[in-house]
PDB file of N, CA and C in Angstrom:
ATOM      1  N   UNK A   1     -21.531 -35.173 -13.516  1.00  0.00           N
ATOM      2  CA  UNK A   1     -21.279 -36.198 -12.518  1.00  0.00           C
ATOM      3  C   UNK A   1     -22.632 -36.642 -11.965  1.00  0.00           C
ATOM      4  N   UNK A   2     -22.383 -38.004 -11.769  1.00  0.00           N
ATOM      5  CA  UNK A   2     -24.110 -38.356 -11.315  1.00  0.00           C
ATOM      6  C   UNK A   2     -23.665 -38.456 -10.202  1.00  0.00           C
ATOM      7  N   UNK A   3     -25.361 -38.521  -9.268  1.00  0.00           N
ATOM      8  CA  UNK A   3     -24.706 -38.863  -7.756  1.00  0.00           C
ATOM      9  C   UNK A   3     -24.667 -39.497  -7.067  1.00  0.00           C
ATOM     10  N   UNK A   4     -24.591 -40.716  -7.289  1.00  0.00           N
ATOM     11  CA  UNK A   4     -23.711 -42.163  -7.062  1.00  0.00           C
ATOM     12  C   UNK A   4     -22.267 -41.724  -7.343  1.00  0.00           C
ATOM     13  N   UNK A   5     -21.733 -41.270  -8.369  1.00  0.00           N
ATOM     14  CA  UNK A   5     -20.056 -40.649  -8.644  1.00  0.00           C
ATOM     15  C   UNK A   5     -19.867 -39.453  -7.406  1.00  0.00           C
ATOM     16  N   UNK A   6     -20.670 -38.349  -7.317  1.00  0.00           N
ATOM     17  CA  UNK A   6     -20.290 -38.166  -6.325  1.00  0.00           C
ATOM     18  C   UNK A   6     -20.315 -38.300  -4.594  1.00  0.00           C
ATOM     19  N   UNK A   7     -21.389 -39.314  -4.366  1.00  0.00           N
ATOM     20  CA  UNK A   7     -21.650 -39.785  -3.364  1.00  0.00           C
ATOM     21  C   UNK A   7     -19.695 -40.314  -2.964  1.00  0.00           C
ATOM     22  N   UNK A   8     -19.814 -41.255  -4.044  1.00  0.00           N
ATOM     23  CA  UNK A   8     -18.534 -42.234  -4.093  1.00  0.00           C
ATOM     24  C   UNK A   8     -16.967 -40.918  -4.000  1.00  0.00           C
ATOM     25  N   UNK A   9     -17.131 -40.272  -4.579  1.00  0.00           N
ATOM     26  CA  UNK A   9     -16.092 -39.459  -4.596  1.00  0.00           C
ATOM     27  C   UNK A   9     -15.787 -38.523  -3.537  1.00  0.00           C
ATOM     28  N   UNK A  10     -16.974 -38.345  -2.944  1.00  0.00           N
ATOM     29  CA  UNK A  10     -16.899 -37.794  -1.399  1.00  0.00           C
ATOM     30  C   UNK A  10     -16.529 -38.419  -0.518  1.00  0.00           C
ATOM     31  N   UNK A  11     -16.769 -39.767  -0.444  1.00  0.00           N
ATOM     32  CA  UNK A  11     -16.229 -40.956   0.399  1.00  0.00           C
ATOM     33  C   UNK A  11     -14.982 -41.186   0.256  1.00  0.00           C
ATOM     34  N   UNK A  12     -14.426 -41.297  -0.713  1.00  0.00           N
ATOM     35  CA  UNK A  12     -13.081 -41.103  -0.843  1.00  0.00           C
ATOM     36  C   UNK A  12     -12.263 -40.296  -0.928  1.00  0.00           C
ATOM     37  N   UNK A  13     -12.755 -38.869  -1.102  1.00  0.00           N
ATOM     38  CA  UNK A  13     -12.073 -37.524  -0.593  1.00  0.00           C
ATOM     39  C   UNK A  13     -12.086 -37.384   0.784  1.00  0.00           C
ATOM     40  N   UNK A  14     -12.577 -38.144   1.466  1.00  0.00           N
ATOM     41  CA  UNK A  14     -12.749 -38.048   3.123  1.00  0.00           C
ATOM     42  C   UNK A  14     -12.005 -39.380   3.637  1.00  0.00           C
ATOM     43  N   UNK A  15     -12.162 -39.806   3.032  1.00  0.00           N
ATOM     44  CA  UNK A  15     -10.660 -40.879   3.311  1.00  0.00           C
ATOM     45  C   UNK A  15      -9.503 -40.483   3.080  1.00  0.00           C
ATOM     46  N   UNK A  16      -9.156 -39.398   1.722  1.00  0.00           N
ATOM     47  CA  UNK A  16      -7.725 -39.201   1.984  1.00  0.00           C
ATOM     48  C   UNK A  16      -7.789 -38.114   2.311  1.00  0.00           C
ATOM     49  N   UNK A  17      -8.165 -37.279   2.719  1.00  0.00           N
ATOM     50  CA  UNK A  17      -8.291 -36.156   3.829  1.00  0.00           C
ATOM     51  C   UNK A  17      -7.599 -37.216   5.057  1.00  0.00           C
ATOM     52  N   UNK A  18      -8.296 -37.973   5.665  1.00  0.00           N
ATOM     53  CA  UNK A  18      -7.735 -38.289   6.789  1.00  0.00           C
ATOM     54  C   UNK A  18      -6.593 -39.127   6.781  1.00  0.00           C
ATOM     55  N   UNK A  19      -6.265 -39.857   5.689  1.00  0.00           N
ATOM     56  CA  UNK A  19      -5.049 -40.715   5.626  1.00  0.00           C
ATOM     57  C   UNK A  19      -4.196 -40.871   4.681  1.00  0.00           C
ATOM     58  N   UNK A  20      -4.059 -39.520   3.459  1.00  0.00           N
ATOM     59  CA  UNK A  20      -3.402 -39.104   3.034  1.00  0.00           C
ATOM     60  C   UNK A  20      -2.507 -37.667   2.846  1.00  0.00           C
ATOM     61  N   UNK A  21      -3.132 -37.002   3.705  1.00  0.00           N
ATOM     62  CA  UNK A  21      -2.919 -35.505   3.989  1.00  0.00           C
ATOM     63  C   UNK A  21      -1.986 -35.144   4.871  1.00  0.00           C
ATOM     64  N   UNK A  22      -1.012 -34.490   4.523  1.00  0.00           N
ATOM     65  CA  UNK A  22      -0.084 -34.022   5.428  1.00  0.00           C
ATOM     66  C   UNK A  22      -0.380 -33.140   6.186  1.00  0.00           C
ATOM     67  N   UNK A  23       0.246 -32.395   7.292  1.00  0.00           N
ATOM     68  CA  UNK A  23       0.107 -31.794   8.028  1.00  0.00           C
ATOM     69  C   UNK A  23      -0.104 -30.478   7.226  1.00  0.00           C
ATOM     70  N   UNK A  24       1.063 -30.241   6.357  1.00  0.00           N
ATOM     71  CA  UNK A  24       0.899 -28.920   5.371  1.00  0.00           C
ATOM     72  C   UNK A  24      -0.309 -29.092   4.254  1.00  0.00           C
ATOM     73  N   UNK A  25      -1.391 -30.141   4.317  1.00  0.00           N
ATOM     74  CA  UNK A  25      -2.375 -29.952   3.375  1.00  0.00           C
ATOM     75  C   UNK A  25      -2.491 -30.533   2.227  1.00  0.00           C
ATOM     76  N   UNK A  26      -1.064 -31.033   1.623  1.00  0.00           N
ATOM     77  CA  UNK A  26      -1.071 -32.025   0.873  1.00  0.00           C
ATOM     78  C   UNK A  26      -1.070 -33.134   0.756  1.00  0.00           C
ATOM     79  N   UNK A  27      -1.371 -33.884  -0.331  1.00  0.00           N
ATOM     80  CA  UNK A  27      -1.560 -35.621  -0.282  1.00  0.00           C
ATOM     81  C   UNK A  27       0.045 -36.500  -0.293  1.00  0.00           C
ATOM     82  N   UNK A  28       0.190 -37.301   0.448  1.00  0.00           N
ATOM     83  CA  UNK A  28       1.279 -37.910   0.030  1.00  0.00           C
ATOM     84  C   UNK A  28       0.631 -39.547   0.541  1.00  0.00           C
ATOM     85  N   UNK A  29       0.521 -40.527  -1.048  1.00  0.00           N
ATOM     86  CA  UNK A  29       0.239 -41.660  -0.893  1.00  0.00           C
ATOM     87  C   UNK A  29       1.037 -42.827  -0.665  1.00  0.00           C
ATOM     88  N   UNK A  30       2.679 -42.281   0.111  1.00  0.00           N
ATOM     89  CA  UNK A  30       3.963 -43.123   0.586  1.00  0.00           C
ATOM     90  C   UNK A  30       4.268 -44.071  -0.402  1.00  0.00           C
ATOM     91  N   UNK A  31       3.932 -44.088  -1.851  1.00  0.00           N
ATOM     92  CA  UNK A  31       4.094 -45.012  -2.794  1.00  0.00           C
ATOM     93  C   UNK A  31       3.166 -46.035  -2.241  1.00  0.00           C
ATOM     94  N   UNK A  32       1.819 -46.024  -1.813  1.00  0.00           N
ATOM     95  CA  UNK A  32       1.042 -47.234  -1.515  1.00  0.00           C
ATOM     96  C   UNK A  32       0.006 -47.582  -2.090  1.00  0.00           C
ATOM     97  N   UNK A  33      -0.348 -48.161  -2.780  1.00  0.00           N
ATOM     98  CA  UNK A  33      -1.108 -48.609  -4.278  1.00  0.00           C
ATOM     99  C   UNK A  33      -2.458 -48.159  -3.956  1.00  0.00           C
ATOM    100  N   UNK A  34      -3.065 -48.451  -2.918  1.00  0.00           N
ATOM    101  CA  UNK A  34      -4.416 -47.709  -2.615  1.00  0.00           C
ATOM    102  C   UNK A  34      -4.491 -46.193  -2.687  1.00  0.00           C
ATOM    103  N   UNK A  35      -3.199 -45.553  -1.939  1.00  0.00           N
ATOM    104  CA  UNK A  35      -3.374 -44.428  -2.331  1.00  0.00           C
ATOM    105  C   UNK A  35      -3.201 -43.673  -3.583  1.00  0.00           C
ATOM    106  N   UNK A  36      -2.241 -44.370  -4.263  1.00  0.00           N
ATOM    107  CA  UNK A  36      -1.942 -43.994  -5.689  1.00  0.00           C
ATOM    108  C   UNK A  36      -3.224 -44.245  -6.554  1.00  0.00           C
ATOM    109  N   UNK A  37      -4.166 -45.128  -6.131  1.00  0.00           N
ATOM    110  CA  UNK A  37      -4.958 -45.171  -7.415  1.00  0.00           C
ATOM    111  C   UNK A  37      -6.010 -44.095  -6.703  1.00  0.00           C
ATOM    112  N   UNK A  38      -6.033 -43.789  -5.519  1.00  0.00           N
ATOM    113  CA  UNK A  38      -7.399 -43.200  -5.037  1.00  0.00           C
ATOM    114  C   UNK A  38      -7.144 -41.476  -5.355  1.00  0.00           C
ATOM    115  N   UNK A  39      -5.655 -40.963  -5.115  1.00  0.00           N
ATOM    116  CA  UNK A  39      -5.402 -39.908  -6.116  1.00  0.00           C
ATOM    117  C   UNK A  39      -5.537 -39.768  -7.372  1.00  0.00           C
ATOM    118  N   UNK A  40      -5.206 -40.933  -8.557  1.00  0.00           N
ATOM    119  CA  UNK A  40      -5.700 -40.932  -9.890  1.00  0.00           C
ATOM    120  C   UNK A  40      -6.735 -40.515 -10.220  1.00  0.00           C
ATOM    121  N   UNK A  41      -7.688 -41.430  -9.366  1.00  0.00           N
ATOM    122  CA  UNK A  41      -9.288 -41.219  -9.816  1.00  0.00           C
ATOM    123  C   UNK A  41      -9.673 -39.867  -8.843  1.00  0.00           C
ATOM    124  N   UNK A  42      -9.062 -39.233  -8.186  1.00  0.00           N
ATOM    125  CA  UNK A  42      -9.625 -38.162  -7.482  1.00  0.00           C
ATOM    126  C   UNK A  42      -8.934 -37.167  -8.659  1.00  0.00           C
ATOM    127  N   UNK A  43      -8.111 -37.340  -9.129  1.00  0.00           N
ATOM    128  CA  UNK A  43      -7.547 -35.985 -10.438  1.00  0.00           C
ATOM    129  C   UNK A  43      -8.414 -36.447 -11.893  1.00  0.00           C
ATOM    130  N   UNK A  44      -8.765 -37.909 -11.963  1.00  0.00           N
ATOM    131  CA  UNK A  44      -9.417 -38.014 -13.232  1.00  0.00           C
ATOM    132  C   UNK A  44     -11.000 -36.934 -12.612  1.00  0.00           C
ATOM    133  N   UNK A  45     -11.677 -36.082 -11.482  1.00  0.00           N
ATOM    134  CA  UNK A  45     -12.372 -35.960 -11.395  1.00  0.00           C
ATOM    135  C   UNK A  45     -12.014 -34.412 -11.237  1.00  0.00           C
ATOM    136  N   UNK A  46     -11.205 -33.633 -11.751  1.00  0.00           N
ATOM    137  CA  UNK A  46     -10.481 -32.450 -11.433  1.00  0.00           C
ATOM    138  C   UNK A  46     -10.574 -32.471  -9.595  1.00  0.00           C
ATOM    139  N   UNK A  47     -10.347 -33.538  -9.233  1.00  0.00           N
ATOM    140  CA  UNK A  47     -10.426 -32.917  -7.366  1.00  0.00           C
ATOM    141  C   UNK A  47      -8.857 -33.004  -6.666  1.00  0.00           C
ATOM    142  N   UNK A  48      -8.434 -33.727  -7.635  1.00  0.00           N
ATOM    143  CA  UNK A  48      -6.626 -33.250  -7.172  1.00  0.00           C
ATOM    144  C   UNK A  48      -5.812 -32.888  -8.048  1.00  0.00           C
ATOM    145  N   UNK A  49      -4.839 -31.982  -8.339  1.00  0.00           N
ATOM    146  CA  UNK A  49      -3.635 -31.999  -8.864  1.00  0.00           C
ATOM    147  C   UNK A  49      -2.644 -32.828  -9.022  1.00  0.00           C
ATOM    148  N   UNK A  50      -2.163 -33.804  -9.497  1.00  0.00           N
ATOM    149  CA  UNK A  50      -1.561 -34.697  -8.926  1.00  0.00           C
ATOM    150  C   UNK A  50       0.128 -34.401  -9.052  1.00  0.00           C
ATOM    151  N   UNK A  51       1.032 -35.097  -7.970  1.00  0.00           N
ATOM    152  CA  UNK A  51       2.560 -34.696  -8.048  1.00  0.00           C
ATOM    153  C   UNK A  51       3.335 -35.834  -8.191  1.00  0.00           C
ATOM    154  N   UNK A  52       4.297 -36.119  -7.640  1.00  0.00           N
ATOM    155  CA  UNK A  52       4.941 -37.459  -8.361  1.00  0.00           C
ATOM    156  C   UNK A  52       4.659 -38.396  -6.832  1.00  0.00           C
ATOM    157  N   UNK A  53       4.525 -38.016  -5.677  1.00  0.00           N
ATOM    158  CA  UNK A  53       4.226 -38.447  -5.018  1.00  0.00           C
ATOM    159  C   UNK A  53       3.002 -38.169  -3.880  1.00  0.00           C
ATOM    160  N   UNK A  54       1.835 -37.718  -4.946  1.00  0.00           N
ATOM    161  CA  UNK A  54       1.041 -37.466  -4.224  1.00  0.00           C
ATOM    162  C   UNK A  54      -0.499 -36.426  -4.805  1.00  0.00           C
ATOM    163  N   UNK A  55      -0.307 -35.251  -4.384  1.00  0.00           N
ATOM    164  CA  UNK A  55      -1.182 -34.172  -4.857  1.00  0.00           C
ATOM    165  C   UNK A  55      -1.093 -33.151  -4.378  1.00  0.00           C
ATOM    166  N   UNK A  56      -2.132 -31.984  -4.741  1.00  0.00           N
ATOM    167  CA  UNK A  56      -2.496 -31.149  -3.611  1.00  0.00           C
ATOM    168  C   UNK A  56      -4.568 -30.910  -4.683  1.00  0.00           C
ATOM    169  N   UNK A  57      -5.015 -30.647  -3.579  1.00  0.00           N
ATOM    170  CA  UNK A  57      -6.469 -30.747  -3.354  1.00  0.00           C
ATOM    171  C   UNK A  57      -6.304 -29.414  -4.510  1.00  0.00           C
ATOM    172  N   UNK A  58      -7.755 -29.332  -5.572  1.00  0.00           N
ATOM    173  CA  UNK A  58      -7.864 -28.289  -6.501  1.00  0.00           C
ATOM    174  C   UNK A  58      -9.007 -27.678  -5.733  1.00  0.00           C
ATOM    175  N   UNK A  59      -9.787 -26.491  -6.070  1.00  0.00           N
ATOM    176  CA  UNK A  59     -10.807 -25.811  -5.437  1.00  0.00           C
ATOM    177  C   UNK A  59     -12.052 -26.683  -5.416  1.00  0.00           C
ATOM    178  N   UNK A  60     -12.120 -27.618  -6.914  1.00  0.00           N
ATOM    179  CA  UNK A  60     -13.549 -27.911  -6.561  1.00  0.00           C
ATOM    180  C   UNK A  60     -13.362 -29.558  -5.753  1.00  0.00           C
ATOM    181  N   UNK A  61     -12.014 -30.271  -4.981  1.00  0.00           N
ATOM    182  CA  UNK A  61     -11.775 -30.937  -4.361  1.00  0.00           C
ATOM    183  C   UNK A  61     -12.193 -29.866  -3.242  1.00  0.00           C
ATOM    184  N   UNK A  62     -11.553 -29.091  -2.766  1.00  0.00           N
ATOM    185  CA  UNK A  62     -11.855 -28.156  -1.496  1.00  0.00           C
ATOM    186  C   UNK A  62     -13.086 -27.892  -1.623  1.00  0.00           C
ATOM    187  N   UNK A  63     -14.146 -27.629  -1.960  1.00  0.00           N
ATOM    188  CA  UNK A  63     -15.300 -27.365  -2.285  1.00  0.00           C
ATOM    189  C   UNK A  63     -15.992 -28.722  -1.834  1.00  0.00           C
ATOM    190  N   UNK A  64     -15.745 -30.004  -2.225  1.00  0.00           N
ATOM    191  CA  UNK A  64     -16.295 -31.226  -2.282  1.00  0.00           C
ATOM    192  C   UNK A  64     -15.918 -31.758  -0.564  1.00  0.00           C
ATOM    193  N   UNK A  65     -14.992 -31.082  -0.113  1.00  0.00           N
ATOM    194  CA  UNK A  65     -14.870 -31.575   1.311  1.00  0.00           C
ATOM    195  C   UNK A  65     -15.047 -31.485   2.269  1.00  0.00           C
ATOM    196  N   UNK A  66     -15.638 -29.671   1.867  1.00  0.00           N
ATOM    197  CA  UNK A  66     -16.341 -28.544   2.894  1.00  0.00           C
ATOM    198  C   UNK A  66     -17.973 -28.752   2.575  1.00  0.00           C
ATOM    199  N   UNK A  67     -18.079 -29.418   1.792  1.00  0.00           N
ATOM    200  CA  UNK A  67     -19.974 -29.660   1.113  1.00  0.00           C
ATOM    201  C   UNK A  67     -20.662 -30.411   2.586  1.00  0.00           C
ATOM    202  N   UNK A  68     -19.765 -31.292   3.386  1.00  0.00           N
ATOM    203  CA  UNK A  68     -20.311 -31.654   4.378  1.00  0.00           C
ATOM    204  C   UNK A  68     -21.649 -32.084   4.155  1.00  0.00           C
ATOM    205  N   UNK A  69     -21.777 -32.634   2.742  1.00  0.00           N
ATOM    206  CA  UNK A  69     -22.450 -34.059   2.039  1.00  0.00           C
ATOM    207  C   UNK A  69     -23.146 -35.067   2.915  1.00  0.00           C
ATOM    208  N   UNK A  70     -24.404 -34.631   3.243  1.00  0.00           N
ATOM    209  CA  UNK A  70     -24.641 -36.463   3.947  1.00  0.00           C
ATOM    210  C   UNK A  70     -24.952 -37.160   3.351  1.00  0.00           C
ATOM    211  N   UNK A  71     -24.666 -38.557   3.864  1.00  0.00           N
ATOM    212  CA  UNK A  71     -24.659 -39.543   3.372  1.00  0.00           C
ATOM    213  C   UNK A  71     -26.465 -40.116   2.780  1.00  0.00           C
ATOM    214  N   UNK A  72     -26.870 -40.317   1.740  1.00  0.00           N
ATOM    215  CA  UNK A  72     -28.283 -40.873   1.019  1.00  0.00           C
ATOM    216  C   UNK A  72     -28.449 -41.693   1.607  1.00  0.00           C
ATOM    217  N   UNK A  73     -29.288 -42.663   2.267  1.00  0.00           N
ATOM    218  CA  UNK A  73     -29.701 -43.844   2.564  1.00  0.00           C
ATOM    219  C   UNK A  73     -30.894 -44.213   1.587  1.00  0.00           C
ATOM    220  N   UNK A  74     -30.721 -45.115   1.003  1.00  0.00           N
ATOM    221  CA  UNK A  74     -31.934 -46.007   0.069  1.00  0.00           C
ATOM    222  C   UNK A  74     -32.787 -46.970   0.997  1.00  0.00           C
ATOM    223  N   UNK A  75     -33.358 -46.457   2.172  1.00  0.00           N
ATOM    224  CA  UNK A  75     -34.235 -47.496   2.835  1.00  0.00           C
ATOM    225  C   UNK A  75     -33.227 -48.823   2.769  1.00  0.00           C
TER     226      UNK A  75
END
């Protein structure tokens, strides 16, 4: 993974952390096309499991969310 992919993939694991995550920890994307594709590409990256409506986070997703990653700035 380069890191532009995971810059990008952290950004969007922290988006559905906050607006796809249930209370119990899993993803549920309410059938809403943003979220459905942002789980795809988070399992095309082993970072979710995916379910019929949703996911649950794999270790190296949990790993990627606890990295507490800052953000690069390019000047």
């Amino acid at each position: 993974m380069t890191d532009a992919e995971e810059r990008l993939l952290y950004a969007l694991a922290l988006m559905g952390q906050q607006y796809l995550q249930t209370p119990t920890g899993d993803l549920d994307h309410v059938y809403m096309g943003a979220g459905e594709e942002a789980i795809a590409l988070l399992a095309e990256y082993g970072l979710v499991e995916p379910s019929v409506r949703g996911g649950e986070w794999t270790a190296a997703g949990q790993a990627l969310l606890t990295s507490r990653r800052p953000p690069r700035h390019d000047g």
